[in-house]
PDB file of N, CA and C in Angstrom:
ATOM      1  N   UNK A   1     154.927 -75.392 118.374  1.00  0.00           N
ATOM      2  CA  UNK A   1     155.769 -75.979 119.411  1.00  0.00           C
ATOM      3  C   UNK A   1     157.228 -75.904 118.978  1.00  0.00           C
ATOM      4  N   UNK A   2     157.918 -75.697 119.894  1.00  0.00           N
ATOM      5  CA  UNK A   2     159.390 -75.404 119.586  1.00  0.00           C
ATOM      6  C   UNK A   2     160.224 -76.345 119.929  1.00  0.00           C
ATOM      7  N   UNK A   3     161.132 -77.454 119.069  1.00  0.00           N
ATOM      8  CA  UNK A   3     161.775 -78.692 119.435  1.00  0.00           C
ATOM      9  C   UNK A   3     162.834 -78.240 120.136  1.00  0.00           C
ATOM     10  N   UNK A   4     163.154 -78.804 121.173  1.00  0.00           N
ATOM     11  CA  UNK A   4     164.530 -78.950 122.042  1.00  0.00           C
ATOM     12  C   UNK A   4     165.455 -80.050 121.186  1.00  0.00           C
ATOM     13  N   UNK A   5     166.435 -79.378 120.406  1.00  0.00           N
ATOM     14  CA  UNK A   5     167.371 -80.099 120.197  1.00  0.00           C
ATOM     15  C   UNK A   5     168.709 -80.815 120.978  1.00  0.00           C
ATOM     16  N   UNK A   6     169.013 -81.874 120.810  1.00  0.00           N
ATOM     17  CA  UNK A   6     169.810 -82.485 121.980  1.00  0.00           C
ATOM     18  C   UNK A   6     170.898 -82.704 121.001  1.00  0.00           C
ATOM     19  N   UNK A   7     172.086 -82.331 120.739  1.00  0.00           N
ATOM     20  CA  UNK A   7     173.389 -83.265 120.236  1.00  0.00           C
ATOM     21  C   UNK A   7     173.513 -84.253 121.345  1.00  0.00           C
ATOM     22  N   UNK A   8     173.900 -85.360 120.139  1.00  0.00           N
ATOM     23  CA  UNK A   8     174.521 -87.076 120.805  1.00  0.00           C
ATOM     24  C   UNK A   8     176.212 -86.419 121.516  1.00  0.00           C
ATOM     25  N   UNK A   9     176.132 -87.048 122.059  1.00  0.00           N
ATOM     26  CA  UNK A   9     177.268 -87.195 122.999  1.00  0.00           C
ATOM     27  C   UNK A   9     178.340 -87.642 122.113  1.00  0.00           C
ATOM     28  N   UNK A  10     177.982 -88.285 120.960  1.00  0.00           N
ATOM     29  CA  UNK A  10     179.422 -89.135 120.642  1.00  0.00           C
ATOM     30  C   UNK A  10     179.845 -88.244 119.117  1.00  0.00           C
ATOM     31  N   UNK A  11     179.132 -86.792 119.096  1.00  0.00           N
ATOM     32  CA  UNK A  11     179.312 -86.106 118.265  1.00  0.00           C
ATOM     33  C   UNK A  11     180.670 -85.464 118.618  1.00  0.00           C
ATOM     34  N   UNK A  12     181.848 -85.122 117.999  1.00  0.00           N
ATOM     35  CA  UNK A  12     183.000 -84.838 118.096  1.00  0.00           C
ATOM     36  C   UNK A  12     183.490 -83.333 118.020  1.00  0.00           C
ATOM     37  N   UNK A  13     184.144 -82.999 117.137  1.00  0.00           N
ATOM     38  CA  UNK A  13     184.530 -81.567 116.830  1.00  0.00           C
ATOM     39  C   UNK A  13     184.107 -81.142 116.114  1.00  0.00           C
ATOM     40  N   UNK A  14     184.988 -80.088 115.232  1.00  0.00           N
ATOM     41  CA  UNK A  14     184.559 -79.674 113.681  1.00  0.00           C
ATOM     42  C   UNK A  14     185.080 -80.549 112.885  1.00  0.00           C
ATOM     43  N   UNK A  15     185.903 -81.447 112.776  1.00  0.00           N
ATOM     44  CA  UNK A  15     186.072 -82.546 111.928  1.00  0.00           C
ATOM     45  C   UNK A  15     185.348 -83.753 112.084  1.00  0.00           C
ATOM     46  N   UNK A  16     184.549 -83.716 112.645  1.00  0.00           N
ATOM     47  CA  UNK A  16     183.785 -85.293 113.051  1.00  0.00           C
ATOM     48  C   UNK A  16     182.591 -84.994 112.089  1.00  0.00           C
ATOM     49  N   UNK A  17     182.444 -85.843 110.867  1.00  0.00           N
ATOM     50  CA  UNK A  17     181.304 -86.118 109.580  1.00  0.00           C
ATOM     51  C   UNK A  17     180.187 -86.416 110.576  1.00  0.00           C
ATOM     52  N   UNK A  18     180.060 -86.915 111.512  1.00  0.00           N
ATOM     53  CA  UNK A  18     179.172 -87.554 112.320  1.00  0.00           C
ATOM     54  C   UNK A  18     178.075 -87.180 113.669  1.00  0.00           C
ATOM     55  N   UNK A  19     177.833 -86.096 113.490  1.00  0.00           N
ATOM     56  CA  UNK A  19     177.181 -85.228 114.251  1.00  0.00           C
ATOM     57  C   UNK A  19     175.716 -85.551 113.635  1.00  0.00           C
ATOM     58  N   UNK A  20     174.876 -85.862 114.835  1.00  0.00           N
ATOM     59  CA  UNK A  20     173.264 -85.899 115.157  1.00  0.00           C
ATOM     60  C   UNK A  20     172.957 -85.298 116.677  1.00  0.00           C
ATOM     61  N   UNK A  21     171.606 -84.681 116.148  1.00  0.00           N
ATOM     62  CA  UNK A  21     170.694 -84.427 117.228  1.00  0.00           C
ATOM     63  C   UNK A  21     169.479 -85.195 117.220  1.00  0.00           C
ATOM     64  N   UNK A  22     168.681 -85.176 118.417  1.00  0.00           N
ATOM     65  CA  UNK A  22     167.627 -85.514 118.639  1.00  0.00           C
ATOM     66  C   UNK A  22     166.334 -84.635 119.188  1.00  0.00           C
ATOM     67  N   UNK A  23     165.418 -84.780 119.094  1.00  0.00           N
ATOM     68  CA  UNK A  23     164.379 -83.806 119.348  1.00  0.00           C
ATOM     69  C   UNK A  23     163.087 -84.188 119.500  1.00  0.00           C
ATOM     70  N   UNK A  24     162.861 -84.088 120.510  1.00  0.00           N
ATOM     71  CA  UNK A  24     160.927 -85.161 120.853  1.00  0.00           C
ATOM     72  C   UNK A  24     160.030 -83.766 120.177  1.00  0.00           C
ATOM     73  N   UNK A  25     159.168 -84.662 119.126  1.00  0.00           N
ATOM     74  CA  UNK A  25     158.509 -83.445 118.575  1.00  0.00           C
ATOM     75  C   UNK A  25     156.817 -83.230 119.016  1.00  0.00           C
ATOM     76  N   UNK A  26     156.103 -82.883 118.436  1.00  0.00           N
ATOM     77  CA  UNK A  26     154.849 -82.906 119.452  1.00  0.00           C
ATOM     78  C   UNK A  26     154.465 -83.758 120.049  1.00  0.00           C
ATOM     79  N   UNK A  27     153.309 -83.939 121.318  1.00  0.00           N
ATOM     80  CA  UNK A  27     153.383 -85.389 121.644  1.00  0.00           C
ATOM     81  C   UNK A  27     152.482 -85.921 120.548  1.00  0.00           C
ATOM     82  N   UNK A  28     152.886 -87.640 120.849  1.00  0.00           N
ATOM     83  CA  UNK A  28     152.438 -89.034 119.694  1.00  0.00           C
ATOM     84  C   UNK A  28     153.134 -88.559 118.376  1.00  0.00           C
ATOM     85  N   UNK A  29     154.265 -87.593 118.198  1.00  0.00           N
ATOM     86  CA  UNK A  29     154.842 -87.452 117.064  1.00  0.00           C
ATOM     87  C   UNK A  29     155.973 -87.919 116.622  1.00  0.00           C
ATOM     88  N   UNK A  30     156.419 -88.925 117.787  1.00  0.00           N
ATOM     89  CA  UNK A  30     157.236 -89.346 117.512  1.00  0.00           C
ATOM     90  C   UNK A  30     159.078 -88.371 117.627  1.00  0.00           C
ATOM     91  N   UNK A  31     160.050 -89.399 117.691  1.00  0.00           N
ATOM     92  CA  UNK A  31     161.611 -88.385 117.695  1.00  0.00           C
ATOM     93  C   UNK A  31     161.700 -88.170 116.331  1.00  0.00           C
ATOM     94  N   UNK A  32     163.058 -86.722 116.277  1.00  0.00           N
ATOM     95  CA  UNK A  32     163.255 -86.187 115.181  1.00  0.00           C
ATOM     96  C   UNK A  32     164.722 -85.869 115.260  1.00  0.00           C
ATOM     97  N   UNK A  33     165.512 -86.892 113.898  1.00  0.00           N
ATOM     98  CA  UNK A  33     166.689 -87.052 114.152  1.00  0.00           C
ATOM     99  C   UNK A  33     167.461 -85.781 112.984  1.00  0.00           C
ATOM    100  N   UNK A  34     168.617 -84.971 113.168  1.00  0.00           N
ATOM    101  CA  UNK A  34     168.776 -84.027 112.515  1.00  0.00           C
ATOM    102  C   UNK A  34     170.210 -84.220 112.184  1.00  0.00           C
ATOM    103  N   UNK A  35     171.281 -83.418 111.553  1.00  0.00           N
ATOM    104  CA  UNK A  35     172.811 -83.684 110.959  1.00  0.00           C
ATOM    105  C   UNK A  35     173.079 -81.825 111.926  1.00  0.00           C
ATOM    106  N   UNK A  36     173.480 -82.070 113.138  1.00  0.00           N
ATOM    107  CA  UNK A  36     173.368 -80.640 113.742  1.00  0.00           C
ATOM    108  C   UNK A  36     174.453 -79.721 113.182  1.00  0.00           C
ATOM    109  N   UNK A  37     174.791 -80.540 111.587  1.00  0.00           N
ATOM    110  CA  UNK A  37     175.966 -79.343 111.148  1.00  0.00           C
ATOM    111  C   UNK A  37     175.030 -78.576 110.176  1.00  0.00           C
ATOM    112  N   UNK A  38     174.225 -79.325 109.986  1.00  0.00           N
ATOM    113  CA  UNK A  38     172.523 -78.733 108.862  1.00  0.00           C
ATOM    114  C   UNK A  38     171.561 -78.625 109.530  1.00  0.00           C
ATOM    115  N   UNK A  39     171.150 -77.956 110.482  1.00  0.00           N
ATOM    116  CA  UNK A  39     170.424 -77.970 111.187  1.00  0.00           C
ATOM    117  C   UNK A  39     169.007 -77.439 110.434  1.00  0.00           C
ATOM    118  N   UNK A  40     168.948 -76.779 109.360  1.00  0.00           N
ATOM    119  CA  UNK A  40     167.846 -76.544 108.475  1.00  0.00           C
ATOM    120  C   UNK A  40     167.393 -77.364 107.285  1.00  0.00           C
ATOM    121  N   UNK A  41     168.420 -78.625 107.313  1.00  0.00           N
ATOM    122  CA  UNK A  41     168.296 -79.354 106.011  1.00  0.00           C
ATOM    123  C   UNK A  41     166.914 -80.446 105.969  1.00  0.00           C
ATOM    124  N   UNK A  42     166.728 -80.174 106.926  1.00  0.00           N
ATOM    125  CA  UNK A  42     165.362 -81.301 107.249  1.00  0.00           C
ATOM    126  C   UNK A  42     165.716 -82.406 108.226  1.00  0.00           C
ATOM    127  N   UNK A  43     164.661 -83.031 108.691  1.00  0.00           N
ATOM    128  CA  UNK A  43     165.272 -84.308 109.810  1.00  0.00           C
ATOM    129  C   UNK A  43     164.250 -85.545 109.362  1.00  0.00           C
ATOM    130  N   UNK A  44     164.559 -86.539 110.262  1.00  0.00           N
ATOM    131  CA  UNK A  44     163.760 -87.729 109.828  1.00  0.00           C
ATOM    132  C   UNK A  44     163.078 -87.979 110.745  1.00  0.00           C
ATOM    133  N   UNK A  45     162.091 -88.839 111.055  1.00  0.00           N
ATOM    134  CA  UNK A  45     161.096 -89.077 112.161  1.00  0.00           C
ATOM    135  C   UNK A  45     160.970 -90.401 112.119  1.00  0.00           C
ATOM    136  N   UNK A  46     160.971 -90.858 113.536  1.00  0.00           N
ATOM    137  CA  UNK A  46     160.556 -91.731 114.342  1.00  0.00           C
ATOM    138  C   UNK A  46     160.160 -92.063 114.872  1.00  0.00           C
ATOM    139  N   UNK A  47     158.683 -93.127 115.158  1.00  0.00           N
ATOM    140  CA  UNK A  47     157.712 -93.238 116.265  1.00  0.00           C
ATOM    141  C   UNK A  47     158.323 -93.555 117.784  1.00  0.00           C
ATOM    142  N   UNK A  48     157.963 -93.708 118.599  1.00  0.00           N
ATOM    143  CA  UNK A  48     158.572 -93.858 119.984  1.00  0.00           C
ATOM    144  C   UNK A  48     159.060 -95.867 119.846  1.00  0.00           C
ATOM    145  N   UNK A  49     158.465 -96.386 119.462  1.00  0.00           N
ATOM    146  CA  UNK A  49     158.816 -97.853 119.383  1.00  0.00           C
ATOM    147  C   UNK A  49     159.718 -97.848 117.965  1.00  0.00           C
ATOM    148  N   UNK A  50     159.814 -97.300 116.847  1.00  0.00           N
ATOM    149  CA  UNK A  50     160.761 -97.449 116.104  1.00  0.00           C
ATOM    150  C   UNK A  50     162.246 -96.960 116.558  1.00  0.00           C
ATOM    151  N   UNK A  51     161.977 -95.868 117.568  1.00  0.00           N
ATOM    152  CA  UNK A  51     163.255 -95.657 118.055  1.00  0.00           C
ATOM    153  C   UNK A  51     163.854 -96.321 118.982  1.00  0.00           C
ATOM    154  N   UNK A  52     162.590 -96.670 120.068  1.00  0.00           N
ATOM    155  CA  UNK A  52     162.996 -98.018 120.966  1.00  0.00           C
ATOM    156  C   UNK A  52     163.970 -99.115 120.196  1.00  0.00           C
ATOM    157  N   UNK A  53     163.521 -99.828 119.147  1.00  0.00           N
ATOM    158  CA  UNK A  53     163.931-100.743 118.287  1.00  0.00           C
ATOM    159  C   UNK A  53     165.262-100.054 117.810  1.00  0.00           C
ATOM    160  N   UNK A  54     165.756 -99.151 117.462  1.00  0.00           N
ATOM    161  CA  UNK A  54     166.769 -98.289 116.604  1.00  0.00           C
ATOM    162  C   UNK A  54     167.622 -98.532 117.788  1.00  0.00           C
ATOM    163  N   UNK A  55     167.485 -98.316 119.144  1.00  0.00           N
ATOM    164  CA  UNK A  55     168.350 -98.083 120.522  1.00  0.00           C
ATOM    165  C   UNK A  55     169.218 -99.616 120.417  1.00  0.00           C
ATOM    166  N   UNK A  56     168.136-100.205 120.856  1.00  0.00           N
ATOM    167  CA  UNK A  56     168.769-102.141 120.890  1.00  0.00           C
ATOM    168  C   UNK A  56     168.880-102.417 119.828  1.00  0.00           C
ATOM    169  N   UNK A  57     168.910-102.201 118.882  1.00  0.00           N
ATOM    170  CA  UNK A  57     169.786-102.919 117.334  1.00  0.00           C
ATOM    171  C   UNK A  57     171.086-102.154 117.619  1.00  0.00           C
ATOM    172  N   UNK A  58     171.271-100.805 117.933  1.00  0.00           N
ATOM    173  CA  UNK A  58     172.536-100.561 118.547  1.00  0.00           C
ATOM    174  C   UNK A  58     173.522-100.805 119.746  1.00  0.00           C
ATOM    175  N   UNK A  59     172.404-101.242 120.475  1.00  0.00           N
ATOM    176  CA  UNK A  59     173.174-101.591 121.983  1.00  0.00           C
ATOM    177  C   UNK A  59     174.009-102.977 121.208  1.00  0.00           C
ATOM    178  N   UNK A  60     172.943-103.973 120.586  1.00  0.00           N
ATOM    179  CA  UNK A  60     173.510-104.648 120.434  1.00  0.00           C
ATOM    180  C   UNK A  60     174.383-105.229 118.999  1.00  0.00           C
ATOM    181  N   UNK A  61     174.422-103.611 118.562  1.00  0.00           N
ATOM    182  CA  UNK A  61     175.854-103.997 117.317  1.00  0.00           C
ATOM    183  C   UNK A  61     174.988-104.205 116.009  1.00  0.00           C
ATOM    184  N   UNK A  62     173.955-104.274 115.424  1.00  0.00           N
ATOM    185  CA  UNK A  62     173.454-104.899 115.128  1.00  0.00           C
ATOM    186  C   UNK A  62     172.387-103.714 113.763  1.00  0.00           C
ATOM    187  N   UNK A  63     172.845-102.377 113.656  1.00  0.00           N
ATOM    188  CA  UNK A  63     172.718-101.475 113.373  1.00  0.00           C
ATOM    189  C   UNK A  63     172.695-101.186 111.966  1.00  0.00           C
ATOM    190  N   UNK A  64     173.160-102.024 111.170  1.00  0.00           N
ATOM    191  CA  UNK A  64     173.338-102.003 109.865  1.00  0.00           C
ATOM    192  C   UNK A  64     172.450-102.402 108.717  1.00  0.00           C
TER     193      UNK A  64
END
């Protein structure tokens, strides 16, 4: 299966350290978060409710 990578929106230029993608990987496999300036360096994974949880700890600031 071939992941559709998504860059975040709040990824910037070529100077922005801060560039991620996202990528729904097989189904029940959970998201797959990547550094889209390394796009081969490996990514991390997330079940669908850990990322749920990851969303609202950010909505609400709370991220750290």
């Amino acid at each position: 299966m071939s992941v559709q990578w998504r860059k975040s929106t709040h990824s910037g230029g070529a100077d922005d350290q801060h560039c991620v993608e996202l990528g729904r990987l097989a189904p029940e496999a959970g998201i797959g978060f990547r550094d889209s300036k390394d796009p081969d360096g490996g990514h991390l994974v997330l079940s669908g409710g850990q990322f749920a949880g990851l969303i609202e700890k950010i909505k609400r600031g709370s991220a750290r």
